[in-house]
PDB file of N, CA and C in Angstrom:
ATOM      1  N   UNK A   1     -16.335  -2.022 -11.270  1.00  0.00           N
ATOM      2  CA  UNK A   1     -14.975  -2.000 -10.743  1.00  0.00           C
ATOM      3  C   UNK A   1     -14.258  -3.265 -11.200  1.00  0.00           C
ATOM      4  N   UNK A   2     -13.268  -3.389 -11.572  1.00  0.00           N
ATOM      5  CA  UNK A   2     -12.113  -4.550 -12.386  1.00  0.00           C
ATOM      6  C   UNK A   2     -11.755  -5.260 -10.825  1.00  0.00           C
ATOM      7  N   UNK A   3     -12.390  -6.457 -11.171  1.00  0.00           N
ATOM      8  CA  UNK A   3     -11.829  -7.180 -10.082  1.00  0.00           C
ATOM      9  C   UNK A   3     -10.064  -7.450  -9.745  1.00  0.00           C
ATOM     10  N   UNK A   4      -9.874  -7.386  -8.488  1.00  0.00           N
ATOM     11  CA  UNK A   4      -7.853  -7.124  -7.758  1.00  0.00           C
ATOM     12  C   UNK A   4      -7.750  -8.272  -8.375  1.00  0.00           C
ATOM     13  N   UNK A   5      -6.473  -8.120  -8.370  1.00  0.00           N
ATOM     14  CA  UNK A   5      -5.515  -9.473  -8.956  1.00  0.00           C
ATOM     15  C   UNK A   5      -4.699  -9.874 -10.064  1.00  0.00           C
ATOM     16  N   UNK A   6      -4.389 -10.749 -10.218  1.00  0.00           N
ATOM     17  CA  UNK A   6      -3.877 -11.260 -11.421  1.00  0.00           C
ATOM     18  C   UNK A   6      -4.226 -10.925 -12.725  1.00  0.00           C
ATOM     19  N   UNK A   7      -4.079  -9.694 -13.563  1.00  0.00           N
ATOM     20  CA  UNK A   7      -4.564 -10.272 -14.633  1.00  0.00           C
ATOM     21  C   UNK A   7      -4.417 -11.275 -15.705  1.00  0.00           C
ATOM     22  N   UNK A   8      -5.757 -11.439 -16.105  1.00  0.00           N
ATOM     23  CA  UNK A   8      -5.292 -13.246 -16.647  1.00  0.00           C
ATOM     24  C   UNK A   8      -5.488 -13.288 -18.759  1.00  0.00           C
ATOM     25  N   UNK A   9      -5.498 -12.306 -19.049  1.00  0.00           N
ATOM     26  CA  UNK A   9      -5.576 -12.159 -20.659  1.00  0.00           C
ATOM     27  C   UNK A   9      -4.070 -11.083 -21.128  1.00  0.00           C
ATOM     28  N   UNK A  10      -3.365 -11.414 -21.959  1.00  0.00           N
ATOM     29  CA  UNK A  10      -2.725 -10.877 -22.739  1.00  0.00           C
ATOM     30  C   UNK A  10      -1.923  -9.496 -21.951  1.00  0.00           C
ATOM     31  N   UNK A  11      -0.922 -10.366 -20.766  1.00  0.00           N
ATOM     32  CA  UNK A  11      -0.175  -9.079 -19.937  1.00  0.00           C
ATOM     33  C   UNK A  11       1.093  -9.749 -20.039  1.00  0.00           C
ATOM     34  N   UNK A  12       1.941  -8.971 -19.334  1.00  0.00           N
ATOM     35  CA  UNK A  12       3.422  -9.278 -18.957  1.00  0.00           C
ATOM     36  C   UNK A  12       3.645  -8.580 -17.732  1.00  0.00           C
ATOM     37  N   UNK A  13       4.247  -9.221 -16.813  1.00  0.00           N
ATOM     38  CA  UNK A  13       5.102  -8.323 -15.845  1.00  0.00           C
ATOM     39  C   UNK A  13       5.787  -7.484 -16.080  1.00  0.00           C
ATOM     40  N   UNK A  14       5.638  -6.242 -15.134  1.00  0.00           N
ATOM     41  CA  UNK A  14       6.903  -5.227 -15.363  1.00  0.00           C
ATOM     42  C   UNK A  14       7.208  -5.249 -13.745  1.00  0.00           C
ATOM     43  N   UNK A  15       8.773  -5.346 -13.453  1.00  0.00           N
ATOM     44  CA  UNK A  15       9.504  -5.156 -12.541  1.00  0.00           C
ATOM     45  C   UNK A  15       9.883  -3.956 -12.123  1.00  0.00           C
ATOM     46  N   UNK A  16       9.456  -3.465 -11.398  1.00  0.00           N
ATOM     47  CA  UNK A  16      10.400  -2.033 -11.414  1.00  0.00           C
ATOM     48  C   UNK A  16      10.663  -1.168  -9.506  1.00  0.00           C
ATOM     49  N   UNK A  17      11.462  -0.856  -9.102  1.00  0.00           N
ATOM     50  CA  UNK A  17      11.813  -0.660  -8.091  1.00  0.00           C
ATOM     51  C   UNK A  17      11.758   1.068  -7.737  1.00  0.00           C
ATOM     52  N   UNK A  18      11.326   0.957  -6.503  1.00  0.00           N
ATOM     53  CA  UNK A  18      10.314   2.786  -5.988  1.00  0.00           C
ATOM     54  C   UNK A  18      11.113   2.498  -4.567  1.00  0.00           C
ATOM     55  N   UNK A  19      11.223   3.830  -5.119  1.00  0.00           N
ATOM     56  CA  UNK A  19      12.201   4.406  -3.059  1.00  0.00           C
ATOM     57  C   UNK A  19      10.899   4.408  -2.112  1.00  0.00           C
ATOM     58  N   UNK A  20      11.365   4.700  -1.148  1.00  0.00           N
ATOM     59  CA  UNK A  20      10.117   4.160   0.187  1.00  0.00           C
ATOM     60  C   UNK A  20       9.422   5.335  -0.502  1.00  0.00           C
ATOM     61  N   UNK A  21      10.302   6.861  -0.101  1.00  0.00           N
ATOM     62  CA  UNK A  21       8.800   8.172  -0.399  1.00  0.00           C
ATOM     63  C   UNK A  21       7.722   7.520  -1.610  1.00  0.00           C
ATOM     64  N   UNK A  22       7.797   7.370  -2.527  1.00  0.00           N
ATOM     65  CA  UNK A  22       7.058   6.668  -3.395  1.00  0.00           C
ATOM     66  C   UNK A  22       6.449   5.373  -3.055  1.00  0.00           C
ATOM     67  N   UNK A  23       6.675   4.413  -2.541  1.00  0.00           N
ATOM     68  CA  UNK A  23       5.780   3.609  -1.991  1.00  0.00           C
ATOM     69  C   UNK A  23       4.857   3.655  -0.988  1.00  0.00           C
ATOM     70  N   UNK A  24       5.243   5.020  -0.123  1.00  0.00           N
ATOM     71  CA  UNK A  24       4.211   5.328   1.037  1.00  0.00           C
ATOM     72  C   UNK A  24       3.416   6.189   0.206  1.00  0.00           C
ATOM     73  N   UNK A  25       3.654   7.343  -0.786  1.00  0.00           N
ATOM     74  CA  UNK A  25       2.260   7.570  -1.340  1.00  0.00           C
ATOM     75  C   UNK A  25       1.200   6.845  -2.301  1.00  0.00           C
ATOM     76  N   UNK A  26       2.154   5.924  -2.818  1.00  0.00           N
ATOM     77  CA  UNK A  26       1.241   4.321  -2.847  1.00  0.00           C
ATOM     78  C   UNK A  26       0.079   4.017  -2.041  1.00  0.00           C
ATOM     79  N   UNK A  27       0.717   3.725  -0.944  1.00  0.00           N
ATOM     80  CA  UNK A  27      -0.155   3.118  -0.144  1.00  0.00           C
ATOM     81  C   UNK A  27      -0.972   4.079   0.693  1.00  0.00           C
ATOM     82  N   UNK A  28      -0.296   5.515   0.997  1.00  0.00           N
ATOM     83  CA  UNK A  28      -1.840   6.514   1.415  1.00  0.00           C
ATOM     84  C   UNK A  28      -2.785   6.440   0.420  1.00  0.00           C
ATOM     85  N   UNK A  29      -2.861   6.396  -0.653  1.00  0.00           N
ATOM     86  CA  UNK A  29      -3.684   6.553  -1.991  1.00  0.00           C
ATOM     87  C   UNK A  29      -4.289   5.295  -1.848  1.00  0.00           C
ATOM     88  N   UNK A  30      -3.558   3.821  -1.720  1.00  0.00           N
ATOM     89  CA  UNK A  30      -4.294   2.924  -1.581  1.00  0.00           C
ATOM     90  C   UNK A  30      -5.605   2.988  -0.447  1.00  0.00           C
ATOM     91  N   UNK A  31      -5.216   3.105   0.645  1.00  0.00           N
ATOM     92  CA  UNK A  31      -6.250   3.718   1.667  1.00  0.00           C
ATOM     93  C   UNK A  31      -7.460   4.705   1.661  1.00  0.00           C
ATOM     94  N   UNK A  32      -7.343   5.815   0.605  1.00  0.00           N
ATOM     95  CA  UNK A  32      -8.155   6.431   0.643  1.00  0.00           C
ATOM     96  C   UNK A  32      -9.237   5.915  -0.334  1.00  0.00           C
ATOM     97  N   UNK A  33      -8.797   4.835  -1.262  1.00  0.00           N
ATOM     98  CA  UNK A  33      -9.637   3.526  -2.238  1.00  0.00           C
ATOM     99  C   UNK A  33     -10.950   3.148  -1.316  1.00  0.00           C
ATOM    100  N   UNK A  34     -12.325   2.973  -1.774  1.00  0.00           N
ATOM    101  CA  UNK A  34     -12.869   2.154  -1.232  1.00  0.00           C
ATOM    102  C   UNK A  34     -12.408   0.700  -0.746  1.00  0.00           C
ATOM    103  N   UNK A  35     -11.807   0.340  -1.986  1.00  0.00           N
ATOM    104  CA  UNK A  35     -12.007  -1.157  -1.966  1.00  0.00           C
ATOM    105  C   UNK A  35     -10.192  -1.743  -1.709  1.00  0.00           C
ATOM    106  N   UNK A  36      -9.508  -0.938  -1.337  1.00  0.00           N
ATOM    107  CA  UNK A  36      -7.927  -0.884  -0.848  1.00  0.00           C
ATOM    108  C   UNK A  36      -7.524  -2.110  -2.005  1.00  0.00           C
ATOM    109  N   UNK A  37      -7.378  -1.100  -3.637  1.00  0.00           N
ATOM    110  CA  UNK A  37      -6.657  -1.641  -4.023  1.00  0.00           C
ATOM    111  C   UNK A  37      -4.928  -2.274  -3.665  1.00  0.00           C
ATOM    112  N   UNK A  38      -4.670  -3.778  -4.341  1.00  0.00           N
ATOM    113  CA  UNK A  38      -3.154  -3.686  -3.907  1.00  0.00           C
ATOM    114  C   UNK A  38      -2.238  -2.589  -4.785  1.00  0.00           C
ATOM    115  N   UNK A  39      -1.117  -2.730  -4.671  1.00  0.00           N
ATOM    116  CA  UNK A  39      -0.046  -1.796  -4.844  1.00  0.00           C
ATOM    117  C   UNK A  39      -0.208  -1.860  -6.718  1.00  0.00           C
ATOM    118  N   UNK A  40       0.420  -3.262  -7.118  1.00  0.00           N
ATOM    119  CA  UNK A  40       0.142  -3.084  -8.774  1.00  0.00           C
ATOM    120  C   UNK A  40      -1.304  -2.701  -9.276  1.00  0.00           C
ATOM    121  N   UNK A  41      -2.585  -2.841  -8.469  1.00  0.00           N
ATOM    122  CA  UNK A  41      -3.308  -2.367  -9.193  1.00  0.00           C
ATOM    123  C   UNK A  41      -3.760  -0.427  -8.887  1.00  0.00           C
ATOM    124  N   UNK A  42      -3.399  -0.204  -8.041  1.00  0.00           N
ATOM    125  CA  UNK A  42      -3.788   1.189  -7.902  1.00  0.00           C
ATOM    126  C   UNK A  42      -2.381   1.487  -9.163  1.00  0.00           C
ATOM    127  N   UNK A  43      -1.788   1.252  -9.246  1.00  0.00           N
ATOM    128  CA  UNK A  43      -0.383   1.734 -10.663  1.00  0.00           C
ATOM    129  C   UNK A  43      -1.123   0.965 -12.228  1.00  0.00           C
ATOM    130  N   UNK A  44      -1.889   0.036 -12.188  1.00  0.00           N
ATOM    131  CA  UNK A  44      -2.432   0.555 -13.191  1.00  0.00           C
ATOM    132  C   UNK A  44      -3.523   1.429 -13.466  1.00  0.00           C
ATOM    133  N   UNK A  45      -4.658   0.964 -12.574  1.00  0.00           N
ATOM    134  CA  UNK A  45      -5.180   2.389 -12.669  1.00  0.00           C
ATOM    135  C   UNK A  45      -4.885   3.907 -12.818  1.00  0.00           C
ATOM    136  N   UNK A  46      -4.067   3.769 -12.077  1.00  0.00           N
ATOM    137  CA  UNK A  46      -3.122   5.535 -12.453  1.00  0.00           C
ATOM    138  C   UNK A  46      -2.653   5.574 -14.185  1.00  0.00           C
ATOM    139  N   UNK A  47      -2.439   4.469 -14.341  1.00  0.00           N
ATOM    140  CA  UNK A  47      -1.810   4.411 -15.704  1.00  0.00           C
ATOM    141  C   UNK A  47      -2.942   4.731 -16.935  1.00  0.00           C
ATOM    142  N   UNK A  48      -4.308   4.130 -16.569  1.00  0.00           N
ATOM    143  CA  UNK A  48      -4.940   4.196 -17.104  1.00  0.00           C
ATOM    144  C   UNK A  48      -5.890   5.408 -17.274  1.00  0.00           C
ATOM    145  N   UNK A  49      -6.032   6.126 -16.045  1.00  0.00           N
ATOM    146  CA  UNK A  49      -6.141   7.571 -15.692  1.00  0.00           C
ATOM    147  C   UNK A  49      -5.109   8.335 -17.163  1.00  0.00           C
ATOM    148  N   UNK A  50      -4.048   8.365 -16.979  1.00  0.00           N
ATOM    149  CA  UNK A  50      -3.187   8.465 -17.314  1.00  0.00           C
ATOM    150  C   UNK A  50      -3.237   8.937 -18.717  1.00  0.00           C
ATOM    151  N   UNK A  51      -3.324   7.590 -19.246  1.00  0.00           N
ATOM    152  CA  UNK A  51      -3.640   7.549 -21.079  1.00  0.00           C
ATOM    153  C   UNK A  51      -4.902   7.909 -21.173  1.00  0.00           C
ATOM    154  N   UNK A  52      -5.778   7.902 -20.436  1.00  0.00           N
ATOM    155  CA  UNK A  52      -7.234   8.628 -21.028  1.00  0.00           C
ATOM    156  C   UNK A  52      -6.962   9.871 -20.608  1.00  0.00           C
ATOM    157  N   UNK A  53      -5.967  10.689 -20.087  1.00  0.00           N
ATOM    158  CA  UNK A  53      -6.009  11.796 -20.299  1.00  0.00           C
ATOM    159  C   UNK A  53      -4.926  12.344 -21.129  1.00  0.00           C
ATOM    160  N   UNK A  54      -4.021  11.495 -21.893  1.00  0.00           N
ATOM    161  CA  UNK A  54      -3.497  11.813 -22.644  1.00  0.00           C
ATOM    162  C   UNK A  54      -3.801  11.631 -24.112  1.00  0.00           C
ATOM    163  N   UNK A  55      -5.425  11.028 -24.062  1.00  0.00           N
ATOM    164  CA  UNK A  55      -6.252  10.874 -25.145  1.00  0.00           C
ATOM    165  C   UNK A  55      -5.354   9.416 -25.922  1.00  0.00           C
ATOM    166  N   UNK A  56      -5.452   8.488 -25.146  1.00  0.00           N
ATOM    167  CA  UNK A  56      -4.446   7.604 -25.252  1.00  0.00           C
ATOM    168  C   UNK A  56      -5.347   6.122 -24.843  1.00  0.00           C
ATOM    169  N   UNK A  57      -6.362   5.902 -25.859  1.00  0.00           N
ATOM    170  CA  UNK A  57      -6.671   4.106 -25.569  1.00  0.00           C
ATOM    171  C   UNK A  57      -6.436   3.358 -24.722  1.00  0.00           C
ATOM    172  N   UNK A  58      -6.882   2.493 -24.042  1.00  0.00           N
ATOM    173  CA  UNK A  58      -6.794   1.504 -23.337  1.00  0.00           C
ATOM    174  C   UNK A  58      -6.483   0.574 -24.518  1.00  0.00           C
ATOM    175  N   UNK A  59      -5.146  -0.227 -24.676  1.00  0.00           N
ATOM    176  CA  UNK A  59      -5.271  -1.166 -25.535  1.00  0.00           C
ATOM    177  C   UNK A  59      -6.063  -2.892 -25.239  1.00  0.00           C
ATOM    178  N   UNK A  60      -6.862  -3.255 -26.181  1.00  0.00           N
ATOM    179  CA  UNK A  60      -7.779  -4.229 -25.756  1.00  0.00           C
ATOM    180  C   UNK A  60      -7.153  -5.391 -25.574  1.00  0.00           C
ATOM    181  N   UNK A  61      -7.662  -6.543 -24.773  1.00  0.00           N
ATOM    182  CA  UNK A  61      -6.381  -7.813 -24.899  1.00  0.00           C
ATOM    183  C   UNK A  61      -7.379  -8.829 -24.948  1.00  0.00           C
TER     184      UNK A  61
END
C-alpha cells in the first residue's frame, strides 16, 4: 500500500473545486478504505484505477 501523504518525487499540485454531492461520495468511499485514505489520495488512486483500465501507464517519476 503507497504510504498517505505528500508526494515527494516529481508531482505538481492540481487545484480543483467539487460541489458538496461529490465530496460526500469522496468521503463515503474514503470510509469504506481500510486504511481511510485522505481526500487527494483516494482521487489518485481512482485515477490510477482509471488509466490501468484505460490501458494507460502509470507514468514513472
Amino acid at each position: 500500500m503507497a504510504k498517505m501523504g505528500r508526494p515527494t518525487r516529481n508531482t505538481a499540485p492540481v487545484t480543483i473545486r467539487m460541489d458538496q454531492d461529490m465530496l460526500k461520495a469522496i468521503d463515503d468511499y474514503r470510509r469504506e478504505q481500510a486504511d481511510l485514505p485522505s481526500r487527494p489520495e483516494v482521487v489518485r488512486r481512482v485515477m490510477e484505477e482509471w488509466m490501468a483500465a484505460q490501458g494507460r501507464a502509470k507514468a514513472e517519476g
